[in-house]
Protein backbone atom coordinates (compact mmCIF):
# COMPACT_ATOMS: atom_id res chain seq x y z
CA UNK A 1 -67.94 -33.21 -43.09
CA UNK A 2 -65.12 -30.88 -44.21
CA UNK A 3 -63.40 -33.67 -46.75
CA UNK A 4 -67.18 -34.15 -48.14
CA UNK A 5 -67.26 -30.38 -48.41
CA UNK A 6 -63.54 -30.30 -50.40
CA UNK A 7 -65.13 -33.31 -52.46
CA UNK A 8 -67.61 -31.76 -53.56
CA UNK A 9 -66.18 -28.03 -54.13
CA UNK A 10 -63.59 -30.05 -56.35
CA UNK A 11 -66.27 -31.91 -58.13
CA UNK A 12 -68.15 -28.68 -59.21
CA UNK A 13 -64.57 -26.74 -59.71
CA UNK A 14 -64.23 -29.75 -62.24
CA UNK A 15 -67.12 -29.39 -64.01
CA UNK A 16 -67.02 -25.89 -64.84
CA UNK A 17 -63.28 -26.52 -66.39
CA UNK A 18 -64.47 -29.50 -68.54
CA UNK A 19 -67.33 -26.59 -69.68
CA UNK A 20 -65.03 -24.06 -70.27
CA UNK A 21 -62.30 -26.56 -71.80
CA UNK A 22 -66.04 -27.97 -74.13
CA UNK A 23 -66.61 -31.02 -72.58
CA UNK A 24 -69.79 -30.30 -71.66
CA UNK A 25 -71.67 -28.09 -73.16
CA UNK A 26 -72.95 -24.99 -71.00
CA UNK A 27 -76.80 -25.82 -72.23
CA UNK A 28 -76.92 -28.87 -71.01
CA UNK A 29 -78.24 -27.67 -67.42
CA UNK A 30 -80.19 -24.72 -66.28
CA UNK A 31 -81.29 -23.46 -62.54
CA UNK A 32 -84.78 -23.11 -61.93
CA UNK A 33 -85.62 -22.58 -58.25
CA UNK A 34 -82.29 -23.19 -56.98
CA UNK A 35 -82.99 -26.47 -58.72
CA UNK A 36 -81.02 -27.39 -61.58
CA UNK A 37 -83.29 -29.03 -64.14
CA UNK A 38 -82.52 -30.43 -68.01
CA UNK A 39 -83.83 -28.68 -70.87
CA UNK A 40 -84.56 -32.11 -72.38
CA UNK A 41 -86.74 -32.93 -69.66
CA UNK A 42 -90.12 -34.31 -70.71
CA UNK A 43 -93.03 -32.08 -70.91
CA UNK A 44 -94.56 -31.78 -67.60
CA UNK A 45 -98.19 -30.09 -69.04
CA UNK A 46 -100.97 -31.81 -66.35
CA UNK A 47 -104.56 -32.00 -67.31
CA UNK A 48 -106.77 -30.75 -64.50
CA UNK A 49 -108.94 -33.74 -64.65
CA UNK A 50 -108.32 -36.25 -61.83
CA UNK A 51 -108.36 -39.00 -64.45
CA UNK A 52 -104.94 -38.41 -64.48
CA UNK A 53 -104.01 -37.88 -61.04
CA UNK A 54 -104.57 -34.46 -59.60
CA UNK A 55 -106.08 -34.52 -56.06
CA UNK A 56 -109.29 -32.90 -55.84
CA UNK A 57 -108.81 -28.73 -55.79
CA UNK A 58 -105.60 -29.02 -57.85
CA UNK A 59 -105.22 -27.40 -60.87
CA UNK A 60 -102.50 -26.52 -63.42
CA UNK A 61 -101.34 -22.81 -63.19
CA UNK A 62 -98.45 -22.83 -66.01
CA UNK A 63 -95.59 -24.58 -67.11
CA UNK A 64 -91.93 -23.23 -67.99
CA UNK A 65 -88.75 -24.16 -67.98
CA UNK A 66 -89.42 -27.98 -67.38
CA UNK A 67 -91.67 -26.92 -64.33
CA UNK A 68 -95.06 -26.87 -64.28
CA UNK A 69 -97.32 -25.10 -61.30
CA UNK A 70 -100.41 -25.96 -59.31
CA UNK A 71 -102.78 -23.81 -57.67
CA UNK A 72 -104.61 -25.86 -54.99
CA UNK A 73 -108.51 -24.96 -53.90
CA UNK A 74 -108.36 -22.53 -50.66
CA UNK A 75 -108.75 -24.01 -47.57
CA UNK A 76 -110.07 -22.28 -44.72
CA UNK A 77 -109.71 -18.98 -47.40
CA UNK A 78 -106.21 -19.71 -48.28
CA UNK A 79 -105.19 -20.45 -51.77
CA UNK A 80 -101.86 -23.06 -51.70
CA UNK A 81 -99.24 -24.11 -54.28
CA UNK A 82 -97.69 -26.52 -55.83
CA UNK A 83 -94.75 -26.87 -57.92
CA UNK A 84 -93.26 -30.12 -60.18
CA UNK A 85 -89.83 -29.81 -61.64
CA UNK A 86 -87.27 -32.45 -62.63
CA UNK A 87 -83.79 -32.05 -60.24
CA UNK A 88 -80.30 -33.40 -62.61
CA UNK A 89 -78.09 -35.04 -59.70
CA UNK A 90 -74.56 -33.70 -59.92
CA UNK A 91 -72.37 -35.42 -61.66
CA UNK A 92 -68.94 -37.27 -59.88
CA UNK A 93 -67.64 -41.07 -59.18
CA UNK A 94 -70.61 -43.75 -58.28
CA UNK A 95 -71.44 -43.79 -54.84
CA UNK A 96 -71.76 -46.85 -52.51
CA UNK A 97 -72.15 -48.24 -49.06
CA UNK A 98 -73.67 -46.22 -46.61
CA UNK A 99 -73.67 -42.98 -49.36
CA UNK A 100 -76.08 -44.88 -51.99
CA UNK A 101 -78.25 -45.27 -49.01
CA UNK A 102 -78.31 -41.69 -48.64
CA UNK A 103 -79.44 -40.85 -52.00
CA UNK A 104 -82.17 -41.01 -54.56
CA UNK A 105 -81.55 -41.27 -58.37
CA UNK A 106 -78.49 -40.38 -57.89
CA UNK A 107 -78.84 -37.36 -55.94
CA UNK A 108 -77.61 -37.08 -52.47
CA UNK A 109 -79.20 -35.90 -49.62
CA UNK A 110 -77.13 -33.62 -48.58
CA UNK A 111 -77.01 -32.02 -51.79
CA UNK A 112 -81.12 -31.63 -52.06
CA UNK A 113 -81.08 -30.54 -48.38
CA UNK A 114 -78.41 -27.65 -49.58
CA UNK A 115 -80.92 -26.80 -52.31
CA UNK A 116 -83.50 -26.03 -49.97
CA UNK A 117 -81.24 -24.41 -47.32
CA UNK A 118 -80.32 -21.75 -50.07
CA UNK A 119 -83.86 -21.51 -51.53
CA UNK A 120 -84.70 -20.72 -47.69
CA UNK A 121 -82.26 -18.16 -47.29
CA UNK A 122 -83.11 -16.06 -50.25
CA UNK A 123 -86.77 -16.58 -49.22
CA UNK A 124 -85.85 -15.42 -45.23
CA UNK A 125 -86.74 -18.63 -44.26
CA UNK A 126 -85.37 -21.68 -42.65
CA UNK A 127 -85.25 -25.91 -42.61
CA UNK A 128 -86.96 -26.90 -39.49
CA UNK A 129 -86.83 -31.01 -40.87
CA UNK A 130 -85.81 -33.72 -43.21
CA UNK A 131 -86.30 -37.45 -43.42
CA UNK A 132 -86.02 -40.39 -45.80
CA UNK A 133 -89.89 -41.96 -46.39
CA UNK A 134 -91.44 -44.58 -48.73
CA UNK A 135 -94.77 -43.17 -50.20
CA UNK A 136 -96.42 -45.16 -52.52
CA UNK A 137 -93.77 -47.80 -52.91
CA UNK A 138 -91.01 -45.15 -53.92
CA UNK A 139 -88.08 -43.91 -51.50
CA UNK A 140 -88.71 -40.26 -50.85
CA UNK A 141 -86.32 -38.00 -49.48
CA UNK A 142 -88.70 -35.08 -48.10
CA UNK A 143 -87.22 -31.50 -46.24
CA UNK A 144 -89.64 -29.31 -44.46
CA UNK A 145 -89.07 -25.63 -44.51
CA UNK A 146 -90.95 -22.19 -43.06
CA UNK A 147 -90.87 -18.65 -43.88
CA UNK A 148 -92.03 -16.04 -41.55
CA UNK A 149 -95.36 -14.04 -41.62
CA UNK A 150 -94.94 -10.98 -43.76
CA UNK A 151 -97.21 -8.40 -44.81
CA UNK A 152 -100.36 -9.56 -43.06
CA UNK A 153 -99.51 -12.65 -44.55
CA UNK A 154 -99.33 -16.09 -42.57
CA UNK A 155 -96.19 -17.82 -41.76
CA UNK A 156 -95.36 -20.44 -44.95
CA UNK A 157 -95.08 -24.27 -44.40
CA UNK A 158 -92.93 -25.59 -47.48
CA UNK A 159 -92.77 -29.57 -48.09
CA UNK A 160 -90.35 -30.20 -50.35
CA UNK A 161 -90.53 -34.05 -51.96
CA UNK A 162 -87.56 -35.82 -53.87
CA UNK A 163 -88.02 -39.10 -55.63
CA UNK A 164 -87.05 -41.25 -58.71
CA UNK A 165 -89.50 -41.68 -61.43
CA UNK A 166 -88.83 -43.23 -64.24
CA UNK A 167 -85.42 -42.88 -64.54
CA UNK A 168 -85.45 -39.04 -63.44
CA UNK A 169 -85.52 -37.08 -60.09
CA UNK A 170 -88.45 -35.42 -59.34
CA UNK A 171 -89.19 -32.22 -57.06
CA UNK A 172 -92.39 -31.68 -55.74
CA UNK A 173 -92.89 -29.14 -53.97
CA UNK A 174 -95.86 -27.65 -51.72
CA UNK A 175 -96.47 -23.97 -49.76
CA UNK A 176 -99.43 -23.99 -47.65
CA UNK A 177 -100.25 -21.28 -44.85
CA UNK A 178 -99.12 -22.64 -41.76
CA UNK A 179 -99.31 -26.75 -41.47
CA UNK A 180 -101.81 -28.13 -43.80
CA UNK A 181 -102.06 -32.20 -43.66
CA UNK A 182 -104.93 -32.20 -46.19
CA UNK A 183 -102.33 -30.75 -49.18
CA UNK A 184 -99.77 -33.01 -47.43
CA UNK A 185 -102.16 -36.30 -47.76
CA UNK A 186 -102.86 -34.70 -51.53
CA UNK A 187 -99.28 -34.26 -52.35
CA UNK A 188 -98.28 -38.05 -50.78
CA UNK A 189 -100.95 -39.34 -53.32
CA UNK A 190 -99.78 -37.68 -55.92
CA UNK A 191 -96.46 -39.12 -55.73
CA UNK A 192 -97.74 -42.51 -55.22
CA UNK A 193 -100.02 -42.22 -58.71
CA UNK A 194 -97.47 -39.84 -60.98
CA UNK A 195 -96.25 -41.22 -63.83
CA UNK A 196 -93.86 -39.51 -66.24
CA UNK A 197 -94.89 -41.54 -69.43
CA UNK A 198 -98.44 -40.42 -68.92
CA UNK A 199 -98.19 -36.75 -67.70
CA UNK A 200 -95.50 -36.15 -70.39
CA UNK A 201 -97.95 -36.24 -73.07
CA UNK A 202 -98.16 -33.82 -75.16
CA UNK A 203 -101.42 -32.03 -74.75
C-alpha cells in the first residue's frame, strides 16, 4: 500500500514538472467535481425524450464543463439527481496482471475510489461500499457513498458509476434521499443503453 502510495505521489510530482518544464500543456485537464475531465470531451447535451435513453422522470437540468445534469421525477416527494461527466485516467506506465484487472479504461480503482473519498469529505460524508459489476455487458466499477441529514433534510445515498464507453471513462453519478432502487434500476439502464456517438450530438 505505501510503495503504491510513493508510486503514485511520484507519478503526479512528474506530471506537474513536465507542465511546468511545457510538456504538457496546463489546459489539457480541468477538475470538475473532484473529477478531472477533458475540455475536448464530446458534448454531453441529452434530449429529454426517452427515444434516446433517459429513464422515465429524467430530465436534462444543464450542461457545463463537459458535464451535463439530470433532475429525476420526485419520488415519494423527493426530487433526485443525476450527474454525467467524462473522468481522464491519470497518466503513468501500462498496467498489467492483477492491476489491469483492477481498472477500467485505464483508470484504477483505487484512484476513482480516492475521488469519491475526497468528494465525501468536503461534502461531510463518507464511502460505506464499492464493487466491480457488469451492467449491460460493460465492466462497471461502482462506489456507494452517504451524507448525513442536514437542515431538515434526509440523509443522501450517492451511487457513483465508472465505465468505458467508447473509448472514454464515464462518471455517472446519482443522489437520492435515503436508498432508492427505482433511480438505481434507472441509472443501471442507462448505462446499459448510453452511447457517446449518439448523445454527443450536437443539438
Amino acid at each position: 500500500m505505501m510503495r503504491r502510495r510513493q508510486a503514485l505521489l511520484a507519478r503526479r510530482r512528474a506530471l506537474l514538472m513536465a507542465r511546468r518544464n511545457g510538456t504538457i500543456p496546463a489546459y489539457t485537464q480541468r477538475t470538475v467535481g473532484n473529477h478531472t475531465t477533458a475540455p475536448t470531451a464530446p458534448s454531453l447535451a441529452v434530449e429529454t425524450s426517452n427515444s434516446v435513453g433517459l429513464p422515465n422522470g429524467w430530465s436534462s437540468a444543464n450542461s457545463t464543463d463537459g458535464a451535463t445534469a439530470f433532475r429525476i421525477a420526485p419520488v415519494n416527494g423527493v426530487e433526485s439527481r443525476a450527474t454525467l461527466s467524462v473522468v481522464t485516467p491519470t497518466t503513468g506506465p501500462q498496467p498489467f496482471g492483477r492491476e489491469q484487472r483492477n481498472m477500467v479504461g485505464g483508470a484504477s480503482f483505487s484512484d476513482l475510489r480516492r475521488t469519491v473519498i475526497d468528494r465525501m469529505i468536503s461534502a461531510g460524508g463518507w464511502v460505506v461500499n464499492d464493487r466491480q459489476r457488469e451492467i449491460g455487458g460493460r465492466k462497471v466499477f461502482e462506489v456507494i457513498a452517504q451524507t448525513p441529514s442536514e437542515n431538515g433534510k434526509p440523509e443522501q445515498v450517492w451511487n457513483f458509476y465508472f465505465t468505458e464507453i467508447a473509448g472514454r471513462v464515464y462518471s455517472l453519478t446519482t443522489r437520492t434521499a435515503g436508498s432508492n432502487t427505482a433511480v438505481a434500476a434507472d441509472a443501471e439502464k442507462f448505462i446499459s443503453t448510453f452511447s457517446a456517438d449518439s448523445q454527443g450530438k450536437q443539438k
